[in-house]
Protein backbone atom coordinates (compact mmCIF):
# COMPACT_ATOMS: atom_id res chain seq x y z
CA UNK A 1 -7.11 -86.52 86.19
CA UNK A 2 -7.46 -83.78 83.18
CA UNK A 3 -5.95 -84.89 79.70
CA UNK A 4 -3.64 -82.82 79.34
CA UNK A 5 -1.91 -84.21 82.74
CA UNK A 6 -2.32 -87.84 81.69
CA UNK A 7 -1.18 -86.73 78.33
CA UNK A 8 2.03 -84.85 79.66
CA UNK A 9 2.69 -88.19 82.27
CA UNK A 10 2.73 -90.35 79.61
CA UNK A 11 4.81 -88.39 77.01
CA UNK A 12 7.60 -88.40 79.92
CA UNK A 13 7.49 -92.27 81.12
CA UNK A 14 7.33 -92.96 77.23
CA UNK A 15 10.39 -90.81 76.44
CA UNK A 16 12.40 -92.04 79.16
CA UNK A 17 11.57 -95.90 77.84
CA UNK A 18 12.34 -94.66 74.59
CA UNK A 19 15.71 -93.12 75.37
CA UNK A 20 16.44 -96.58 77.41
CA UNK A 21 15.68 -98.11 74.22
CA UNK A 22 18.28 -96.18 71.87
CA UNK A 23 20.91 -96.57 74.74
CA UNK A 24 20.27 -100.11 74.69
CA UNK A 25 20.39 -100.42 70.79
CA UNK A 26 24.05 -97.80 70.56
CA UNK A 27 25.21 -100.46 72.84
CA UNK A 28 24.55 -103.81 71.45
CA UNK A 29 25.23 -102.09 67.98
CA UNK A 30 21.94 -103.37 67.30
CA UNK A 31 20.00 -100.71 65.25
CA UNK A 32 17.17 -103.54 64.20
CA UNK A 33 14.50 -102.19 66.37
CA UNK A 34 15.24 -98.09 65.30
CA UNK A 35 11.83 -98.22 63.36
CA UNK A 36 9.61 -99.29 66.29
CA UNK A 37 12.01 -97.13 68.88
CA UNK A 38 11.06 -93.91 66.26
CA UNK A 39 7.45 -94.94 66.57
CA UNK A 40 7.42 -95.26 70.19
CA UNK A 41 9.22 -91.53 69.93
CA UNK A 42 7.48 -89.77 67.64
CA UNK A 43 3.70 -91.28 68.62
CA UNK A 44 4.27 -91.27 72.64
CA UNK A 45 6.79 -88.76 73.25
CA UNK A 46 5.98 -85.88 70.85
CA UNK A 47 2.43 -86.55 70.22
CA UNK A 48 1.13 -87.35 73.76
CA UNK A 49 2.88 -83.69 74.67
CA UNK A 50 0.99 -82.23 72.00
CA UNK A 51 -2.23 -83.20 72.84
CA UNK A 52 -1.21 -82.22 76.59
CA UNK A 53 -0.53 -78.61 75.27
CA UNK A 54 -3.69 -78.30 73.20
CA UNK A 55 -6.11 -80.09 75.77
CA UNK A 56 -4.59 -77.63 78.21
CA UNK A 57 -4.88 -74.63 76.48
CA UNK A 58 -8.63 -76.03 76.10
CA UNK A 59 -10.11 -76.15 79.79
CA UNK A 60 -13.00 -77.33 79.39
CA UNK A 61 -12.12 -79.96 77.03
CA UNK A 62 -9.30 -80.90 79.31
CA UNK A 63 -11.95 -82.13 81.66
CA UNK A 64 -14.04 -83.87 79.60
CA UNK A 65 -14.26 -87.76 80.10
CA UNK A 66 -13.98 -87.70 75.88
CA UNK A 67 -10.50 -86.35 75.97
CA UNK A 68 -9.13 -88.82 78.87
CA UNK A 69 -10.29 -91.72 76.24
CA UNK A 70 -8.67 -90.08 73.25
CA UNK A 71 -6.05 -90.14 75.21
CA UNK A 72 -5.99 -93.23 76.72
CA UNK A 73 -6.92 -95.06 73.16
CA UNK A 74 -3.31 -93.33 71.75
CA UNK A 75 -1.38 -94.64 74.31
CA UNK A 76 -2.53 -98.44 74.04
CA UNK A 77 -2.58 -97.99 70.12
CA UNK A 78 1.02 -96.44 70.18
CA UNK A 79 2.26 -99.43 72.66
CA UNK A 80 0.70 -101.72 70.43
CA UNK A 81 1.91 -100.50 67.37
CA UNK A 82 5.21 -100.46 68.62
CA UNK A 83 5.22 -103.83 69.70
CA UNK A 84 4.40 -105.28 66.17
CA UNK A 85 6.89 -102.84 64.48
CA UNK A 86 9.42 -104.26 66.53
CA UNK A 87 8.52 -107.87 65.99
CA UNK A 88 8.42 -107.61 62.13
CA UNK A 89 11.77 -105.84 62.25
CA UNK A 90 12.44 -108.76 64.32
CA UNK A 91 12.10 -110.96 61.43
CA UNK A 92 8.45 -112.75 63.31
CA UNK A 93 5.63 -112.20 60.85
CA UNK A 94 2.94 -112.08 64.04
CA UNK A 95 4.36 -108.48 64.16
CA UNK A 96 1.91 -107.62 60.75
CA UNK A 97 -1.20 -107.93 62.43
CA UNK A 98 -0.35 -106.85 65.57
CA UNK A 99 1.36 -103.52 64.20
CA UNK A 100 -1.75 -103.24 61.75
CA UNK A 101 -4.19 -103.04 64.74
CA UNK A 102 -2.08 -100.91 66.52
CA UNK A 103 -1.66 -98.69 63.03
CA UNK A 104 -5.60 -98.47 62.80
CA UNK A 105 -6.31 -97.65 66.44
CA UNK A 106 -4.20 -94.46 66.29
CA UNK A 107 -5.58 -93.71 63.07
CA UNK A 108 -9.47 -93.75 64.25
CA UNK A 109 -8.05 -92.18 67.54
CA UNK A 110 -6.19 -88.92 65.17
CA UNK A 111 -9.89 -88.98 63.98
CA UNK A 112 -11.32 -88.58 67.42
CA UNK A 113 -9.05 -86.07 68.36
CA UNK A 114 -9.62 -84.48 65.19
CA UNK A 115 -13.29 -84.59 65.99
CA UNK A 116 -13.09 -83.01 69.36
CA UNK A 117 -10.26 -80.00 68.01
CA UNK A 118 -12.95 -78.98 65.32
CA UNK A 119 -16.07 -79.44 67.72
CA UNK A 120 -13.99 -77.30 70.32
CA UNK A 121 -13.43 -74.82 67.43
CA UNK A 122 -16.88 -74.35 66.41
CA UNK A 123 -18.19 -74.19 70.34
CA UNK A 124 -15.44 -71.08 70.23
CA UNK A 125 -17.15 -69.65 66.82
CA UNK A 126 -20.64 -70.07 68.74
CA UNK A 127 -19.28 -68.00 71.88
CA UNK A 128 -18.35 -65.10 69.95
C-alpha cells in the first residue's frame, strides 16, 4: 500500500472516531476529554491527510518502505498520545508517562518526515 493511501485511510477512520468522540462529550456535557479529542484531531485527522497529500504529490517517495513507517510510527504515537492525554485529564497520573512517550514518538517521527521532505528536496535539486 503507498503512504499516501495509508495516510489518507487513517486520517478518515481517525476523524470519524474523533467526531464520535465530540458527539459523545456534547452529550454527556462532559468536555473533560476536549484536550486529548483535539489531539486525536489535529495529529490523526489533519496531519495524517497532510502527509497523504505531500507523499502523493511525491511518487516515488510514496512507495518507499521509509514513508509507510513514518507513517505508521505517527499513527501509534498519535493513539498513544491520545490515550495518556485523556487519562491525565482524567485525573489518573499513569496518563504522564504514557502521553510523554506518545509526545516523543511523534516528535522523532516530525523529524523523520522532516528528514525524508528535505532528502526528497535535494534528490529534486540533483535532477535539475
Amino acid at each position: 500500500m503507498k503512504a499516501s493511501t495509508l495516510s489518507f485511510r487513517a486520517a478518515v477512520l481517525i476523524a470519524l472516531a474523533g467526531m464520535i468522540w465530540g458527539i459523545v462529550m456534547a452529550i454527556s456535557r462532559d468536555h473533560s476529554a476536549l484536550p486529548a479529542h483535539a489531539h486525536l484531531n489535529l495529529l490523526g485527522w489533519v496531519s495524517l491527510f497532510l502527509f497523504g497529500i505531500f507523499y502523493r504529490l511525491h511518487p516515488s517517495l510514496d512507495l518507499a518502505s521509509s514513508a509507510r513507517i513514518q507513517v505508521w510510527i505517527w499513527i501509534v504515537g498519535t493513539l498513544v498520545l491520545t490515550v495518556g492525554v485523556a487519562l491525565v485529564h482524567s485525573g489518573n497520573a499513569i496518563g504522564d508517562p504514557i502521553a510523554g512517550v506518545g509526545a516523543l514518538t511523534v516528535l522523532v517521527d516530525m523529524a523523520l518526515f522532516g528528514w525524508l521532505v528535505f532528502r526528497q528536496g535535494q534528490a529534486g535539486m540533483a535532477a535539475k
